[in-house]
N, C-alpha and C. Protein backbone atom coordinates (compact mmCIF):
# COMPACT_ATOMS: atom_id res chain seq x y z
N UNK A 1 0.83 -1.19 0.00
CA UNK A 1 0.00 0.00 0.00
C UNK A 1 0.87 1.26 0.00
N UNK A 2 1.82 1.26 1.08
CA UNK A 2 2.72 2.46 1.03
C UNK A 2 3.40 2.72 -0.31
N UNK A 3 3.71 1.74 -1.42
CA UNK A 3 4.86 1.95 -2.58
C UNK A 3 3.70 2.38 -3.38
N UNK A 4 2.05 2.23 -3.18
CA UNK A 4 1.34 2.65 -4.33
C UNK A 4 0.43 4.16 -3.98
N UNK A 5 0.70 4.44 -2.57
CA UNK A 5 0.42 5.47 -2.00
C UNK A 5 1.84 6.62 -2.58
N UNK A 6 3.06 6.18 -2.52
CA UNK A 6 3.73 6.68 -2.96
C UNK A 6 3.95 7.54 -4.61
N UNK A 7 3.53 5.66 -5.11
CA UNK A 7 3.63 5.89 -7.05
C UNK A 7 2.50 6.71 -7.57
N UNK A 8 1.32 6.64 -6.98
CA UNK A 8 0.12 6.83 -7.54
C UNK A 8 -0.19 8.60 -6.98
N UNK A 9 -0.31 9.55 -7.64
CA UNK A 9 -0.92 11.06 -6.91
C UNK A 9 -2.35 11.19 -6.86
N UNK A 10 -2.85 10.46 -7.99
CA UNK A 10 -4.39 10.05 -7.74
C UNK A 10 -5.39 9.81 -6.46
N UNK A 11 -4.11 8.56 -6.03
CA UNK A 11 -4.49 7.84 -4.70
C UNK A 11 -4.46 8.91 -3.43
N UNK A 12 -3.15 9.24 -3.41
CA UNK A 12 -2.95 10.64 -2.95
C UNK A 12 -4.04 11.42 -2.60
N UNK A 13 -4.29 12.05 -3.89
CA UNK A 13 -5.39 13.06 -3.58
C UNK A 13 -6.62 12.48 -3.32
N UNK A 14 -7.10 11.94 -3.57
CA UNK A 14 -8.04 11.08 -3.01
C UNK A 14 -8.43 10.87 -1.53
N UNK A 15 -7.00 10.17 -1.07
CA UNK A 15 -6.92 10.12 0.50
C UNK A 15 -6.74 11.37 1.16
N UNK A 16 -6.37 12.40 0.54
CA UNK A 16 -6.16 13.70 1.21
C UNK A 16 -7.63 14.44 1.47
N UNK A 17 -8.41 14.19 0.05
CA UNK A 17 -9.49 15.10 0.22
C UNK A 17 -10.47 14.27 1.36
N UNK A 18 -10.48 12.95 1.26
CA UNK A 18 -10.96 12.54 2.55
C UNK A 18 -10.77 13.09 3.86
N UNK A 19 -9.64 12.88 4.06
CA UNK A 19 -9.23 13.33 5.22
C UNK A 19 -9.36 14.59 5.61
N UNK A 20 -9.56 15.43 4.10
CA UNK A 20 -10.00 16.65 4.64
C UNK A 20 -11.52 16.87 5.54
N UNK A 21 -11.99 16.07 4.33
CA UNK A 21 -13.32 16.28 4.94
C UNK A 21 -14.05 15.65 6.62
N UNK A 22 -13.29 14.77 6.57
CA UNK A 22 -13.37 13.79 8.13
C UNK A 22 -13.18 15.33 9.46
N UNK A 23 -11.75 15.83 8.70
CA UNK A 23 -11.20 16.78 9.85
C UNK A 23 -12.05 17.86 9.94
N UNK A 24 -12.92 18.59 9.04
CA UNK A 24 -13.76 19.46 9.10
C UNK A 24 -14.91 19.20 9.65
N UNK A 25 -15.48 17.89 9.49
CA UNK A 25 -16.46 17.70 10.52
C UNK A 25 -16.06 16.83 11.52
N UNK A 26 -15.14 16.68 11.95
CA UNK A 26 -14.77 16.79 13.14
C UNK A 26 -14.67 18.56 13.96
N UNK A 27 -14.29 19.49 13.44
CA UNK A 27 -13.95 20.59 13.39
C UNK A 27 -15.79 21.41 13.58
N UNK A 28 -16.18 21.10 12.46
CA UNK A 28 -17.44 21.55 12.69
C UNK A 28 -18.35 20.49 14.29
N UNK A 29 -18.38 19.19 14.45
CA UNK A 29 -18.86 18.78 15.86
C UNK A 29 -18.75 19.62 16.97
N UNK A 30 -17.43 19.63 17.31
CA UNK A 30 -16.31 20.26 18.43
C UNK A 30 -16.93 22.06 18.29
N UNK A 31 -17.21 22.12 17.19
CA UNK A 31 -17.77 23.70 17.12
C UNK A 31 -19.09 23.61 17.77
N UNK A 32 -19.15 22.55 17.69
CA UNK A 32 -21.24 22.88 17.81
C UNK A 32 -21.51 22.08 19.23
N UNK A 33 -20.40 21.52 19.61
CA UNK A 33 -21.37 20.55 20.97
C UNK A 33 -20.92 21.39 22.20
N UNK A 34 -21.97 20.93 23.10
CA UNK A 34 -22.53 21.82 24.02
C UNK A 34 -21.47 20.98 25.49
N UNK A 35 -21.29 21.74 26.58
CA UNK A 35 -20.61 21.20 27.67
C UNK A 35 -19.37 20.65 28.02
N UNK A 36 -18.26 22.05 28.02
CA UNK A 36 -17.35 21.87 28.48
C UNK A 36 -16.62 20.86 26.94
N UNK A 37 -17.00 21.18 25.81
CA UNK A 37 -16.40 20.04 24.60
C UNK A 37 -17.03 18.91 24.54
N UNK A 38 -17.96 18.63 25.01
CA UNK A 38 -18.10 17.60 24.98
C UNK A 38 -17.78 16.30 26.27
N UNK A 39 -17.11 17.15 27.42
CA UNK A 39 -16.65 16.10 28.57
C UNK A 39 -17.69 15.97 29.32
N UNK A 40 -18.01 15.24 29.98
CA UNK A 40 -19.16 15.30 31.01
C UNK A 40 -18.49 15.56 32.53
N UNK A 41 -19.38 16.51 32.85
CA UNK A 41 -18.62 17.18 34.49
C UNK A 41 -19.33 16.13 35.76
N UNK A 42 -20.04 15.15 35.44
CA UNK A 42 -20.54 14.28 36.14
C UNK A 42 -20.65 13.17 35.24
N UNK A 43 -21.17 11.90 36.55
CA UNK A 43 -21.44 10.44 35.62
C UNK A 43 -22.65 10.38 36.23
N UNK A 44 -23.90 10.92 35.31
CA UNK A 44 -25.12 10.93 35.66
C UNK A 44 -25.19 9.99 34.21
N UNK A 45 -26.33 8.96 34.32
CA UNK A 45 -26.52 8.42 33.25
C UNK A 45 -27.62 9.39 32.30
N UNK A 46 -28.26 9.83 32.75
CA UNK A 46 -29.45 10.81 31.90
C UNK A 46 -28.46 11.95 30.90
N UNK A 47 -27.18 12.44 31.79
CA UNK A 47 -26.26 13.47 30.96
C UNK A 47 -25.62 12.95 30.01
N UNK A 48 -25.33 10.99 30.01
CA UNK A 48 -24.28 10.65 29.09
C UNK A 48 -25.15 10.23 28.09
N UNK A 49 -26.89 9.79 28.16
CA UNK A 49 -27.52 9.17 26.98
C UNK A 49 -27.62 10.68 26.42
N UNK A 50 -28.15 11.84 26.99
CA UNK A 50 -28.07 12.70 25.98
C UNK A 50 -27.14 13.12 25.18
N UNK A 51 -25.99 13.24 25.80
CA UNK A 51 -25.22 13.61 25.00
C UNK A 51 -24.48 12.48 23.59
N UNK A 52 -24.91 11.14 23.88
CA UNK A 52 -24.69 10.15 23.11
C UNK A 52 -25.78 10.38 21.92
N UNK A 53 -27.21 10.86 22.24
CA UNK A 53 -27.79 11.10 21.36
C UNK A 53 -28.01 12.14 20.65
N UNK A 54 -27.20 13.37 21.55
CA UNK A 54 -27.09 14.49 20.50
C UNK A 54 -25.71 14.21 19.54
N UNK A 55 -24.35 13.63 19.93
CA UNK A 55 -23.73 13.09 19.42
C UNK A 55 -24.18 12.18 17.69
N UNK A 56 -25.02 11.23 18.19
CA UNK A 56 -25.79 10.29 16.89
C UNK A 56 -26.79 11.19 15.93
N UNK A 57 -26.98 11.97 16.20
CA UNK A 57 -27.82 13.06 15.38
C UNK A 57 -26.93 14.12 14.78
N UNK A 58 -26.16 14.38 15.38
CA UNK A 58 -25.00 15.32 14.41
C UNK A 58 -24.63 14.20 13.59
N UNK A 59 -24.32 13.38 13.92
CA UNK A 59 -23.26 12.77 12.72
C UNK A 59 -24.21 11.95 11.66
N UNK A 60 -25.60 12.01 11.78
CA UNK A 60 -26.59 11.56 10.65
C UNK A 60 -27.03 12.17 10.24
N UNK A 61 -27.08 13.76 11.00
CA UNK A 61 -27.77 14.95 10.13
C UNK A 61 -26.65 15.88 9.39
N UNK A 62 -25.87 15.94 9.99
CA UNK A 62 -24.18 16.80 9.30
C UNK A 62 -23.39 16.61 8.56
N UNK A 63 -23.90 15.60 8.61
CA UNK A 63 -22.54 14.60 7.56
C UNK A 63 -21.99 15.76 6.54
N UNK A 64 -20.65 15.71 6.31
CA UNK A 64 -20.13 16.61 5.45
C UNK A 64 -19.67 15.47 3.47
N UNK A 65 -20.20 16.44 2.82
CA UNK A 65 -19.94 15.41 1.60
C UNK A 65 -19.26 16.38 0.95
């Protein structure tokens, strides 16, 4: 993989623009979630399903293409 990651610029760009896009919505999440980033300041279970499910809704409604 590495000698055709190397030979190939195709492949290259390819994997780059991915990665771009992964890092931007990652970038855009981290922009938008609520509490301290995202850490939880307690282990209440009611604080971690929400935030698991506001979590699962960004990433099915945001998706970056």
């Amino acid at each position: 993989m590495l000698l055709r990651y190397l030979s190939e610029p195709e492949l290259r760009e390819g994997i780059t623009a991915v990665t771009n896009r992964v890092e931007a919505f990652h970038g855009f999440s981290k922009w938008l979630s609520f509490g301290n980033a995202g850490v939880l300041a307690d282990n209440a279970p009611e604080t971690m399903e929400q935030l698991v499910k506001w979590d699962c809704q960004l990433k099915a409604r945001g998706s970056v293409r």
